[in-house]
ModelCIF file with pLDDT and N, C-alpha, C, O atoms, coordinates in Angstrom:
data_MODEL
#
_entry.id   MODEL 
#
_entity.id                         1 
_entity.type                       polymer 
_entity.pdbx_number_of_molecules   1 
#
_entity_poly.entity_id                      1 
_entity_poly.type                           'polypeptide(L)' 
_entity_poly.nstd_linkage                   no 
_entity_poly.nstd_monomer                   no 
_entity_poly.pdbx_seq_one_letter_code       
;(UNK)(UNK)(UNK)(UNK)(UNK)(UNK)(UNK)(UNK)(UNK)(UNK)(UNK)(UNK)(UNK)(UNK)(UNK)(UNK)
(UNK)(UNK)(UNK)(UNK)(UNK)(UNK)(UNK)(UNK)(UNK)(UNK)(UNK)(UNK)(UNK)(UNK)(UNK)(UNK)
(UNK)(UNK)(UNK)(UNK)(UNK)(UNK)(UNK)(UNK)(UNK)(UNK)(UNK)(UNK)(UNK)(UNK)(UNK)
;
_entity_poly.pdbx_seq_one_letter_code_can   XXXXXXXXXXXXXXXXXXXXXXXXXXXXXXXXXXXXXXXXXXXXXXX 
_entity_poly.pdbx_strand_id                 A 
#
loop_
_entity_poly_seq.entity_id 
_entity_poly_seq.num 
_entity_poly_seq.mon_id 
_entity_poly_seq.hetero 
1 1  UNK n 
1 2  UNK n 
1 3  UNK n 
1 4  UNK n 
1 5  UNK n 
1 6  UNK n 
1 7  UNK n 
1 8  UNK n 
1 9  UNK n 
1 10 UNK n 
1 11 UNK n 
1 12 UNK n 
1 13 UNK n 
1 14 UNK n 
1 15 UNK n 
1 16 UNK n 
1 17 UNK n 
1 18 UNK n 
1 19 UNK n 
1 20 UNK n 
1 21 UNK n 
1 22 UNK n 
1 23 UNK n 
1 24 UNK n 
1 25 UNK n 
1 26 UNK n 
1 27 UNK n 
1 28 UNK n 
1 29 UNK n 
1 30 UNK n 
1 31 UNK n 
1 32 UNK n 
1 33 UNK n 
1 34 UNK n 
1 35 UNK n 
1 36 UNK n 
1 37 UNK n 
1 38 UNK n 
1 39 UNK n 
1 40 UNK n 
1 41 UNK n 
1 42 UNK n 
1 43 UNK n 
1 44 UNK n 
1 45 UNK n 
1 46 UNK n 
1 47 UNK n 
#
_struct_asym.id          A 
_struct_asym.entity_id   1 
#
loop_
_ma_qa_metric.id 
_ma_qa_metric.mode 
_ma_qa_metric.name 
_ma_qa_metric.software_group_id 
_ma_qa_metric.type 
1 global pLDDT . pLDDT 
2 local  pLDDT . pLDDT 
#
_ma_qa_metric_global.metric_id      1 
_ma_qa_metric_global.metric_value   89.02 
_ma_qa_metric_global.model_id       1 
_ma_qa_metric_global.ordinal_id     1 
#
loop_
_ma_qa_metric_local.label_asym_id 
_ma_qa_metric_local.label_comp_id 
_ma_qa_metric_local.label_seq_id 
_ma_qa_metric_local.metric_id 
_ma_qa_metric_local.metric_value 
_ma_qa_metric_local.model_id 
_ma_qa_metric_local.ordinal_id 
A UNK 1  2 97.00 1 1  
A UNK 2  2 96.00 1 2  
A UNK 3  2 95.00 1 3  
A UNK 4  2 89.00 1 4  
A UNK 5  2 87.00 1 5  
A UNK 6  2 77.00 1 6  
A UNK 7  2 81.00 1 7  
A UNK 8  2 82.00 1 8  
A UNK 9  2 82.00 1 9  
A UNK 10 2 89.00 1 10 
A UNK 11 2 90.00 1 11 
A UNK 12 2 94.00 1 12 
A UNK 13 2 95.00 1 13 
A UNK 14 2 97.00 1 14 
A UNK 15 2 96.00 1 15 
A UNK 16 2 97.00 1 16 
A UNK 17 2 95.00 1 17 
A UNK 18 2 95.00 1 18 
A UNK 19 2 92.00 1 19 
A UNK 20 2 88.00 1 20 
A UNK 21 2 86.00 1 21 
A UNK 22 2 80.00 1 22 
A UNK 23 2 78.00 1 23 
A UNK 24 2 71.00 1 24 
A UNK 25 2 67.00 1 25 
A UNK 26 2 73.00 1 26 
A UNK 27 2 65.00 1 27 
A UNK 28 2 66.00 1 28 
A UNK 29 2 70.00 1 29 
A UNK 30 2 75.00 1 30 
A UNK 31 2 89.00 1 31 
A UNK 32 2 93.00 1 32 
A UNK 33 2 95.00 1 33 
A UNK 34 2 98.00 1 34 
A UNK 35 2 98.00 1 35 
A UNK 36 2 96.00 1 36 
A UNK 37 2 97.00 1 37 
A UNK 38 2 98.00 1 38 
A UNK 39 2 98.00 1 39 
A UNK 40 2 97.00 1 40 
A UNK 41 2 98.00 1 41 
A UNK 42 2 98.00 1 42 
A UNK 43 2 97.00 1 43 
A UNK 44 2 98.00 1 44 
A UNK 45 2 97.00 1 45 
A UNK 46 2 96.00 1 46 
A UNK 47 2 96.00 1 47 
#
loop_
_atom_site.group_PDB 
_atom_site.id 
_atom_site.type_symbol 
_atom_site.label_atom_id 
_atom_site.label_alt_id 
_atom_site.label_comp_id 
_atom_site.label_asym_id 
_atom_site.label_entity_id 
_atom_site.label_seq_id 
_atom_site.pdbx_PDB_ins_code 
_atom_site.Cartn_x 
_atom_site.Cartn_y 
_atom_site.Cartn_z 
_atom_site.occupancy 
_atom_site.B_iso_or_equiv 
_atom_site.pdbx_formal_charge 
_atom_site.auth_seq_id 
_atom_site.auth_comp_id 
_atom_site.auth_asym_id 
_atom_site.auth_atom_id 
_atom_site.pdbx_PDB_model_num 
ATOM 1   N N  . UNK A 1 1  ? -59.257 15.698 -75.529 1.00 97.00 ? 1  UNK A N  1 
ATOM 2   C CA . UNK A 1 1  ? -59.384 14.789 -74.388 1.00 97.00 ? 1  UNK A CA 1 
ATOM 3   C C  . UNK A 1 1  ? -58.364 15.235 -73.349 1.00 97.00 ? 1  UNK A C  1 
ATOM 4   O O  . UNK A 1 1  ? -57.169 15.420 -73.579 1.00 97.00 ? 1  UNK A O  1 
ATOM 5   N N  . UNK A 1 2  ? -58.967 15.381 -72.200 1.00 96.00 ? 2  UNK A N  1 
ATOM 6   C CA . UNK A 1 2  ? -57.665 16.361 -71.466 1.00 96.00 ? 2  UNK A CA 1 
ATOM 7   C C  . UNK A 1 2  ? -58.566 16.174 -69.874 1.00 96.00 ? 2  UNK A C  1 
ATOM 8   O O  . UNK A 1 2  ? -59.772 15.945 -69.778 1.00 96.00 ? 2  UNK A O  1 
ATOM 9   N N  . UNK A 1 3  ? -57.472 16.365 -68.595 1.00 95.00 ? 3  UNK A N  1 
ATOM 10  C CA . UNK A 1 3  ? -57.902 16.260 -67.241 1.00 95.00 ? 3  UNK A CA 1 
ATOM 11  C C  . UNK A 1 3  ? -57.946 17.932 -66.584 1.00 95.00 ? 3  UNK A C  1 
ATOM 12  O O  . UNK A 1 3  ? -57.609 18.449 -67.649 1.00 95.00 ? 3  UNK A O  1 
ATOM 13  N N  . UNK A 1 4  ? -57.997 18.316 -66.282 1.00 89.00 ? 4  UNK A N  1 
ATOM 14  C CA . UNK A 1 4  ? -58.067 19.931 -65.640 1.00 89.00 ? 4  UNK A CA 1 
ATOM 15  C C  . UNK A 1 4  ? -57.012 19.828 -64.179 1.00 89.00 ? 4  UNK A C  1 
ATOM 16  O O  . UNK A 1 4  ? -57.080 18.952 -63.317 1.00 89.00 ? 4  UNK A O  1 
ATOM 17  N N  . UNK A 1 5  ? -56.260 20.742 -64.211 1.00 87.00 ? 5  UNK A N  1 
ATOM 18  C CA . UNK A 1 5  ? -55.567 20.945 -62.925 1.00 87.00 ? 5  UNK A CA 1 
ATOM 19  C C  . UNK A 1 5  ? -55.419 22.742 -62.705 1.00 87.00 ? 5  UNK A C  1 
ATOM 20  O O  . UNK A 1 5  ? -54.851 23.670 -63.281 1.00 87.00 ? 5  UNK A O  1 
ATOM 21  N N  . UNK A 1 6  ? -56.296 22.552 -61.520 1.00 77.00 ? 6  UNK A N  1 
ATOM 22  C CA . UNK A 1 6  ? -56.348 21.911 -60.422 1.00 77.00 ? 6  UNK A CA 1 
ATOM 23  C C  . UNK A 1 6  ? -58.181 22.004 -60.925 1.00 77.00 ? 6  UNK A C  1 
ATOM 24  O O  . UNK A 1 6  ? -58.911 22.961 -61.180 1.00 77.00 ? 6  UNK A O  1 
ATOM 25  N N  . UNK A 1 7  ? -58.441 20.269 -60.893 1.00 81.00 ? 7  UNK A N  1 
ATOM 26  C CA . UNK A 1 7  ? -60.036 19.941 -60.874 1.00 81.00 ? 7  UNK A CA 1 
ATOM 27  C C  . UNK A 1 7  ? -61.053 20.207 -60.148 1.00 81.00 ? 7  UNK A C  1 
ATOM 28  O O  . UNK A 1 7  ? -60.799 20.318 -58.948 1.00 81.00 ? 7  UNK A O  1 
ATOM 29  N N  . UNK A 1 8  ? -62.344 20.377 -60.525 1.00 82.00 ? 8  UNK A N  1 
ATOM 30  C CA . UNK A 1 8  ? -63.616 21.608 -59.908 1.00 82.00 ? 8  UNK A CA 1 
ATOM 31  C C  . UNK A 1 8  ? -63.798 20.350 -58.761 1.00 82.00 ? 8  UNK A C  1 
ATOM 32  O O  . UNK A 1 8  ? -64.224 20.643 -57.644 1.00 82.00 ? 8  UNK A O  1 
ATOM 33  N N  . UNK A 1 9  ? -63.494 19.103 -59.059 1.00 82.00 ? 9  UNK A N  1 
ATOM 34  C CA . UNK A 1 9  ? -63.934 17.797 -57.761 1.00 82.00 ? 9  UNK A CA 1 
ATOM 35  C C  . UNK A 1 9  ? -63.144 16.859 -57.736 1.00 82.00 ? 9  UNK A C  1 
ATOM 36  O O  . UNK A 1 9  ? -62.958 16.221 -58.772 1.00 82.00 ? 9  UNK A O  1 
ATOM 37  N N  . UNK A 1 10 ? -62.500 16.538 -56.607 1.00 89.00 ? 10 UNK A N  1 
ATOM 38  C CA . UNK A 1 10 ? -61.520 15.498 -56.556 1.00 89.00 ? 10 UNK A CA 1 
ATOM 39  C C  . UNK A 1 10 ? -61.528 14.156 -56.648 1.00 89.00 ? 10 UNK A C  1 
ATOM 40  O O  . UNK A 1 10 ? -61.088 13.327 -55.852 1.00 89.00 ? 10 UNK A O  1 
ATOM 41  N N  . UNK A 1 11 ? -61.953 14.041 -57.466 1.00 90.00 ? 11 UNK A N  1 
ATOM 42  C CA . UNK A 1 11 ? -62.143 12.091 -58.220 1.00 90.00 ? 11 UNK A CA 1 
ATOM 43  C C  . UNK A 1 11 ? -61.914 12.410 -59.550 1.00 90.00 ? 11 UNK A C  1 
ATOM 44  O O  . UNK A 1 11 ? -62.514 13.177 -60.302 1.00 90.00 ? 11 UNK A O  1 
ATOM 45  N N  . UNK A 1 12 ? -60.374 11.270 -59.818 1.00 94.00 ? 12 UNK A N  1 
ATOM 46  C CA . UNK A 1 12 ? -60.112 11.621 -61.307 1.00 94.00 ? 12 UNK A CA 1 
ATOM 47  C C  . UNK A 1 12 ? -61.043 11.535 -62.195 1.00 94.00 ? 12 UNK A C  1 
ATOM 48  O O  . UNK A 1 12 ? -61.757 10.533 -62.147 1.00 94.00 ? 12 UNK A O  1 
ATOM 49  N N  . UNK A 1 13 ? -61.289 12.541 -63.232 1.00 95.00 ? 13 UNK A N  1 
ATOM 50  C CA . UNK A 1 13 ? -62.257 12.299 -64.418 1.00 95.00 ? 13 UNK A CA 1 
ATOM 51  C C  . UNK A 1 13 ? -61.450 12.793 -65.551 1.00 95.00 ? 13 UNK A C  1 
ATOM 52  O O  . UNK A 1 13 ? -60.430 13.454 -65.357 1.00 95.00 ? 13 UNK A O  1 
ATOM 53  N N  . UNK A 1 14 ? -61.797 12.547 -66.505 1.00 97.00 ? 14 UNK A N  1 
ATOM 54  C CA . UNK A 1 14 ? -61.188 13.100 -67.969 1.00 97.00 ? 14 UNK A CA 1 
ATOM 55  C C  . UNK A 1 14 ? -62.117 13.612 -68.985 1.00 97.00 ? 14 UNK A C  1 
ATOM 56  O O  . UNK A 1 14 ? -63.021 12.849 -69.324 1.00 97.00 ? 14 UNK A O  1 
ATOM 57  N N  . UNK A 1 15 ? -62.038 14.998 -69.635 1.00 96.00 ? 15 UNK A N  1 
ATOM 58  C CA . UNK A 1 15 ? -62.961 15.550 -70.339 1.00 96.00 ? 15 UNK A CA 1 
ATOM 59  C C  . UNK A 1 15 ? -63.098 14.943 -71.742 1.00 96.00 ? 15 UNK A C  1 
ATOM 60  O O  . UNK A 1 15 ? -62.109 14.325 -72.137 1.00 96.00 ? 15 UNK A O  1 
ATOM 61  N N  . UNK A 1 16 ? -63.927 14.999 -72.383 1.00 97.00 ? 16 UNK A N  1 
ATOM 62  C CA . UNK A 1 16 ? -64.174 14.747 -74.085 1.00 97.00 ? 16 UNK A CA 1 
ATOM 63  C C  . UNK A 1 16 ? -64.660 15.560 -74.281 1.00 97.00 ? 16 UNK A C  1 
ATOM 64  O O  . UNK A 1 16 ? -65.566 15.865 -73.505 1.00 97.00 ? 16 UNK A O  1 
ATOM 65  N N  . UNK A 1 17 ? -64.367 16.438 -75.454 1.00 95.00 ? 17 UNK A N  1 
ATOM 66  C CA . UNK A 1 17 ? -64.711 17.714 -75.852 1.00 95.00 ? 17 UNK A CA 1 
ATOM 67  C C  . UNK A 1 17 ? -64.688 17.801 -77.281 1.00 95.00 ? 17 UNK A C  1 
ATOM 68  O O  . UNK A 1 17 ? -63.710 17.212 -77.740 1.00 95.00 ? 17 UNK A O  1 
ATOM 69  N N  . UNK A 1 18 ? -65.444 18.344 -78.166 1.00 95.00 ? 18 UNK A N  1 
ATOM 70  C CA . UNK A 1 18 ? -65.736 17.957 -79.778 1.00 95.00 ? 18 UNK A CA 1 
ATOM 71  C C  . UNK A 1 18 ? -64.461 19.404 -79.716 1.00 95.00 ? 18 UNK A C  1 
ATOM 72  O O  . UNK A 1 18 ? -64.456 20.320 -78.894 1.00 95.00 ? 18 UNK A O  1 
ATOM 73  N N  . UNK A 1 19 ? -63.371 19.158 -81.006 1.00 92.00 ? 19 UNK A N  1 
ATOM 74  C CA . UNK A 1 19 ? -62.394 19.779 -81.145 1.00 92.00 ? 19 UNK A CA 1 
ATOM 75  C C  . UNK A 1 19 ? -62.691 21.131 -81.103 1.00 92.00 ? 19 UNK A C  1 
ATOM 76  O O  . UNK A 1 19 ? -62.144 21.915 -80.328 1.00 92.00 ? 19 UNK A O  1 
ATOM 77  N N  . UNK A 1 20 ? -63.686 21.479 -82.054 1.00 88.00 ? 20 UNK A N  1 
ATOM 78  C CA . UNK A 1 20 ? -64.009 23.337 -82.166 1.00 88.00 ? 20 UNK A CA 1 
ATOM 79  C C  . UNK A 1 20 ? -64.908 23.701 -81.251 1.00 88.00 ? 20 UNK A C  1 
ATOM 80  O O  . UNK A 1 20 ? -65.598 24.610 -81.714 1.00 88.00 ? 20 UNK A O  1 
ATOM 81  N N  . UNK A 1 21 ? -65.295 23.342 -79.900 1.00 86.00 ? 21 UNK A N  1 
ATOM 82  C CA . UNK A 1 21 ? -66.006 23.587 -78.702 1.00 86.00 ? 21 UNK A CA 1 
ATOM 83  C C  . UNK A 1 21 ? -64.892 24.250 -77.939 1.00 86.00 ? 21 UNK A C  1 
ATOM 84  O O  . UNK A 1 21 ? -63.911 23.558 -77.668 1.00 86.00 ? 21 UNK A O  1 
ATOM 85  N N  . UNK A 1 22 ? -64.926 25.487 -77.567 1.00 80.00 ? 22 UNK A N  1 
ATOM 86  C CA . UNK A 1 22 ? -64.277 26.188 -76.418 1.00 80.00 ? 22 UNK A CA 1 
ATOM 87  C C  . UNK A 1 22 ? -64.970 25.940 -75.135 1.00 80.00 ? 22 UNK A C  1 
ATOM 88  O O  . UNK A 1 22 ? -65.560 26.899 -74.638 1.00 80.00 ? 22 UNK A O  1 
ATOM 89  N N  . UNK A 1 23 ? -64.992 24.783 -74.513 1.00 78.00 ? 23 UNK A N  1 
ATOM 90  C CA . UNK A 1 23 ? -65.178 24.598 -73.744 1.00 78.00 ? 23 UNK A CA 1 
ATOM 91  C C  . UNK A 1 23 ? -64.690 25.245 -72.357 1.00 78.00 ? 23 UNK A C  1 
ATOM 92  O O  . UNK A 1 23 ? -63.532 25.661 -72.402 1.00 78.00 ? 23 UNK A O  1 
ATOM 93  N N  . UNK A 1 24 ? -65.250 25.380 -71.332 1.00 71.00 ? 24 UNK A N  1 
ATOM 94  C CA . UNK A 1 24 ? -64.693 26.177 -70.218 1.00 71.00 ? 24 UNK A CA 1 
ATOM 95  C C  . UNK A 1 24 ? -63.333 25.223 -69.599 1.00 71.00 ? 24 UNK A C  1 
ATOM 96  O O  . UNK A 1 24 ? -63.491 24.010 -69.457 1.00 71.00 ? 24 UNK A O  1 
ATOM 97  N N  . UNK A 1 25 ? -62.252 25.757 -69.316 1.00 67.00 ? 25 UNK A N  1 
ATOM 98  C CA . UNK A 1 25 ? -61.422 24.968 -68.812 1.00 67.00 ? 25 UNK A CA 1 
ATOM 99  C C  . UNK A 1 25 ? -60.528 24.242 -69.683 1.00 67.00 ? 25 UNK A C  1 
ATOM 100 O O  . UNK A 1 25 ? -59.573 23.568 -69.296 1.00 67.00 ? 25 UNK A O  1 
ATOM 101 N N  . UNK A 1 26 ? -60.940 24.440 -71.052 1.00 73.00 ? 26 UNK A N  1 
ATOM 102 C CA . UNK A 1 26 ? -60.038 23.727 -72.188 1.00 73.00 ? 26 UNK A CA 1 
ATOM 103 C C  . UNK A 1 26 ? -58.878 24.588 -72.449 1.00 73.00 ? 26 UNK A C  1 
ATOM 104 O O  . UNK A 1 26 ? -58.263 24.293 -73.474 1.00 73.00 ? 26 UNK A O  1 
ATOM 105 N N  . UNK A 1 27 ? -58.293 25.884 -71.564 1.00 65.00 ? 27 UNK A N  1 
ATOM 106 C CA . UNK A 1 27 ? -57.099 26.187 -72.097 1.00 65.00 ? 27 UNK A CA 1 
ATOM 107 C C  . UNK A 1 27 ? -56.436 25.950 -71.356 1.00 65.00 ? 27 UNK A C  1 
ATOM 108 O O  . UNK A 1 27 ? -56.679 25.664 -70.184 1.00 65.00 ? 27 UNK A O  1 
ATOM 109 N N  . UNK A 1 28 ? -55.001 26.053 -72.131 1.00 66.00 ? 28 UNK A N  1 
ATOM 110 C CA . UNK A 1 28 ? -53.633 25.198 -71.671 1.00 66.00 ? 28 UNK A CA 1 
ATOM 111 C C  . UNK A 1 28 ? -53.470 25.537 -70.014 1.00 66.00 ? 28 UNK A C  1 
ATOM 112 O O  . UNK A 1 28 ? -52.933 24.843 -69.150 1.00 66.00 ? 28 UNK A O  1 
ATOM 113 N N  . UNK A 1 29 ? -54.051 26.697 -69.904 1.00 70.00 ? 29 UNK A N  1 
ATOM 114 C CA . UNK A 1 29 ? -53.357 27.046 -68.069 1.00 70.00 ? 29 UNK A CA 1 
ATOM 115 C C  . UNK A 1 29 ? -53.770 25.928 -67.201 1.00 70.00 ? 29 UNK A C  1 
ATOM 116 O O  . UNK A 1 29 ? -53.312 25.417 -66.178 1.00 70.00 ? 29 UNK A O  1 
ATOM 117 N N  . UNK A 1 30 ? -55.093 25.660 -68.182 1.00 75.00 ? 30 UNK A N  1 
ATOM 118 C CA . UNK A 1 30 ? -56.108 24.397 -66.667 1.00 75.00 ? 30 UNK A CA 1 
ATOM 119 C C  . UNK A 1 30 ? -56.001 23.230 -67.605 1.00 75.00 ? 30 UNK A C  1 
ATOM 120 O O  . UNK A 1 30 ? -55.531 22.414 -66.812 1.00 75.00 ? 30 UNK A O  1 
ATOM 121 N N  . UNK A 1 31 ? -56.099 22.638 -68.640 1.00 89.00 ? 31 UNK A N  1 
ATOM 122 C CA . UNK A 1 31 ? -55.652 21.673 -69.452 1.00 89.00 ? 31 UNK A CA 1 
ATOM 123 C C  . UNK A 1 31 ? -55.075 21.152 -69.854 1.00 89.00 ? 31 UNK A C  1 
ATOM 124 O O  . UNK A 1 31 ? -54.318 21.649 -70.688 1.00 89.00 ? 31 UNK A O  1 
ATOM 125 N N  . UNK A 1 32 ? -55.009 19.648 -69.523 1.00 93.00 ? 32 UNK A N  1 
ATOM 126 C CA . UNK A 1 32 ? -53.833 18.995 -69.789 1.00 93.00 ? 32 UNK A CA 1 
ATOM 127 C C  . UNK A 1 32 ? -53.778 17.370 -70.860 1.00 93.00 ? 32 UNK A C  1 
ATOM 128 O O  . UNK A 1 32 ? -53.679 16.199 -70.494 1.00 93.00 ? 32 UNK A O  1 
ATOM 129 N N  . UNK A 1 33 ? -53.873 17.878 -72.033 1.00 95.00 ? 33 UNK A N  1 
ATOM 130 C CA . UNK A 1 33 ? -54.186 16.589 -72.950 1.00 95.00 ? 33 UNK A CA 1 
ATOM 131 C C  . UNK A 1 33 ? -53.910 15.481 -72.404 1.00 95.00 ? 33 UNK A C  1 
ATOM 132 O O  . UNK A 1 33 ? -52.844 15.508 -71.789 1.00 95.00 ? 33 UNK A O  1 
ATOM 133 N N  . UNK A 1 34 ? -54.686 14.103 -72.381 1.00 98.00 ? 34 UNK A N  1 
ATOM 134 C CA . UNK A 1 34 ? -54.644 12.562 -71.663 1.00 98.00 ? 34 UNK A CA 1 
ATOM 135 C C  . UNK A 1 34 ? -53.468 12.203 -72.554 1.00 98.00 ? 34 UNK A C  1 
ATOM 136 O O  . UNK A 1 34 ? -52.662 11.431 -72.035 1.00 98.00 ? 34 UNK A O  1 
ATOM 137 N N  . UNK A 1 35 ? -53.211 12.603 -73.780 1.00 98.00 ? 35 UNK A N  1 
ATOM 138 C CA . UNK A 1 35 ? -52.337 12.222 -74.713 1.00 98.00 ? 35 UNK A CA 1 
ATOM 139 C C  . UNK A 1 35 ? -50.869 11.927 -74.009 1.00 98.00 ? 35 UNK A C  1 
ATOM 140 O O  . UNK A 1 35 ? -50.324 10.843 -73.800 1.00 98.00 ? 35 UNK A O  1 
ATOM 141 N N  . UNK A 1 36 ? -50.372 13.418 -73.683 1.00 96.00 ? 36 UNK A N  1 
ATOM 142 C CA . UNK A 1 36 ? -49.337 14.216 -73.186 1.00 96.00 ? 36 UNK A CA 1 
ATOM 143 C C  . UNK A 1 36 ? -48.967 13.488 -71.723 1.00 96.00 ? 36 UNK A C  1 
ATOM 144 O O  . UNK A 1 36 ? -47.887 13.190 -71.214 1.00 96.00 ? 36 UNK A O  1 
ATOM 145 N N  . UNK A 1 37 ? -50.575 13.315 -71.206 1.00 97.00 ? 37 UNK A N  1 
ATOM 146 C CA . UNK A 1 37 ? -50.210 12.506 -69.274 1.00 97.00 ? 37 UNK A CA 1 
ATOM 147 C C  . UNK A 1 37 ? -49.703 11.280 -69.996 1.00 97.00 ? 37 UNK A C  1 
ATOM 148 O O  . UNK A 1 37 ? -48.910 10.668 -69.280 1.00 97.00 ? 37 UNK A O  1 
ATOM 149 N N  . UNK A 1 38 ? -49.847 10.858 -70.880 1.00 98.00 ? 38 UNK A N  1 
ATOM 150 C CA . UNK A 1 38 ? -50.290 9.617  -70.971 1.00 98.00 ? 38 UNK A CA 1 
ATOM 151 C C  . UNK A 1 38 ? -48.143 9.365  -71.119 1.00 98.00 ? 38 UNK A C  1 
ATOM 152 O O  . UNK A 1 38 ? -47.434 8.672  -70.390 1.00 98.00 ? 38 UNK A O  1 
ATOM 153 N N  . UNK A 1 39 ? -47.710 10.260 -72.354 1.00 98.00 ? 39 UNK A N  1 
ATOM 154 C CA . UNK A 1 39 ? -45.999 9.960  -72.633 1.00 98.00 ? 39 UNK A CA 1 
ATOM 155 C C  . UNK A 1 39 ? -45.584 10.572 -71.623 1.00 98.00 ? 39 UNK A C  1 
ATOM 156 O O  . UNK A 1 39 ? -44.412 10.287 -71.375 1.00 98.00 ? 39 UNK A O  1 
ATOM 157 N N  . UNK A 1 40 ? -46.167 11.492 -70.738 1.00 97.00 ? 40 UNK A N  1 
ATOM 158 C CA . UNK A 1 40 ? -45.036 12.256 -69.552 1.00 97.00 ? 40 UNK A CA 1 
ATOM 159 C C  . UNK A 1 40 ? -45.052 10.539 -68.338 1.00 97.00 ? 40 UNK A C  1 
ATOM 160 O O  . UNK A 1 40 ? -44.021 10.119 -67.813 1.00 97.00 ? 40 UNK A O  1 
ATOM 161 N N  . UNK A 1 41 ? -45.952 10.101 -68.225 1.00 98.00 ? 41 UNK A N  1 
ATOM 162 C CA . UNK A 1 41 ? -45.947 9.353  -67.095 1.00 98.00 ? 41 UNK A CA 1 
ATOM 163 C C  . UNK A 1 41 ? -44.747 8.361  -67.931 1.00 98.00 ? 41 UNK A C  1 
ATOM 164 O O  . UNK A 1 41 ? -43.695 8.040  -67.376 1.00 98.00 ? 41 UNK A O  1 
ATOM 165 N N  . UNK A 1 42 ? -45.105 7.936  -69.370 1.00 98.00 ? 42 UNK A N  1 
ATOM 166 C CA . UNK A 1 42 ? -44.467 6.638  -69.749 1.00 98.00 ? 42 UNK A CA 1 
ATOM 167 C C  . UNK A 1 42 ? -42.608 7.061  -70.137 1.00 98.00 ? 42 UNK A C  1 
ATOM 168 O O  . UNK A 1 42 ? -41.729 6.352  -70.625 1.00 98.00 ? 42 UNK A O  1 
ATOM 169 N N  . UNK A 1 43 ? -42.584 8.407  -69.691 1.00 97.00 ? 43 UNK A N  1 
ATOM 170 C CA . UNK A 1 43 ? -40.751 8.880  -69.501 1.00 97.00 ? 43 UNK A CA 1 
ATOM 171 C C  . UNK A 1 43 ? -40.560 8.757  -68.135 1.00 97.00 ? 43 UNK A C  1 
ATOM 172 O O  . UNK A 1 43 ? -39.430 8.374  -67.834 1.00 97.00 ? 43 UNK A O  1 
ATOM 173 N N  . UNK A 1 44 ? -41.547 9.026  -66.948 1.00 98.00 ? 44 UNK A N  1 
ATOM 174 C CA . UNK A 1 44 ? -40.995 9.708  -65.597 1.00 98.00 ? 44 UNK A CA 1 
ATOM 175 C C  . UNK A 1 44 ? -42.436 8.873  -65.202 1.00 98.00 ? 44 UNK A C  1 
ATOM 176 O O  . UNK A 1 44 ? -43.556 9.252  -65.545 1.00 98.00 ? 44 UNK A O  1 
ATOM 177 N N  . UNK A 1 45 ? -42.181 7.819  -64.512 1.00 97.00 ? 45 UNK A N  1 
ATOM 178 C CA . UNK A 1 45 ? -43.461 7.659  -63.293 1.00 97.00 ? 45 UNK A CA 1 
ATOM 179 C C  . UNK A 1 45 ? -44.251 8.897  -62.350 1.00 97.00 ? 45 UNK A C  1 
ATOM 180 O O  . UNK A 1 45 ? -45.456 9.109  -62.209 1.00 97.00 ? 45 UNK A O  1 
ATOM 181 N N  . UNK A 1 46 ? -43.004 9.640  -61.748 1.00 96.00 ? 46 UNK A N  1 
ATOM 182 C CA . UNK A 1 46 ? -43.157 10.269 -60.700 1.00 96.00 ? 46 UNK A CA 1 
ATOM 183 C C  . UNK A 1 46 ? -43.671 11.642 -61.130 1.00 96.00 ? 46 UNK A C  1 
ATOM 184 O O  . UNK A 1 46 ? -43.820 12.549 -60.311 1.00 96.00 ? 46 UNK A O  1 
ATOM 185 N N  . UNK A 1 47 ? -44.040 11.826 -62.917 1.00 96.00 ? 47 UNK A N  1 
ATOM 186 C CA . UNK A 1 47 ? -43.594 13.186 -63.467 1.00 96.00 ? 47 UNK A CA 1 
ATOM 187 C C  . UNK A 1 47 ? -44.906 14.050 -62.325 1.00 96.00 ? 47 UNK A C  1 
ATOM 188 O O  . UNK A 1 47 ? -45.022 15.275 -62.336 1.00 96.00 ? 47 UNK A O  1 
#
């Protein structure tokens, strides 16, 4: 479960992706687990 930066369209969306799907855009350079946004925001608002 992860958002892409920098995203193909600018209205937040969030991907779901079955774990062993290499999905396009699922690596770390453009992917960013909802998990991870989720504790970076809840240390740093501004992260």
């Amino acid at each position: 479960i992860y958002l892409h930066y920098q995203p193909s369209y600018h209205h937040l969306h969030v991907h779901f992706t079955a774990l062993g799907y290499d999905a396009p855009g699922s690596a770390v350079e453009r992917a960013h687990l909802l998990a991870d946004v989720i504790d970076n925001l809840a240390t740093d608002s501004s992260y």
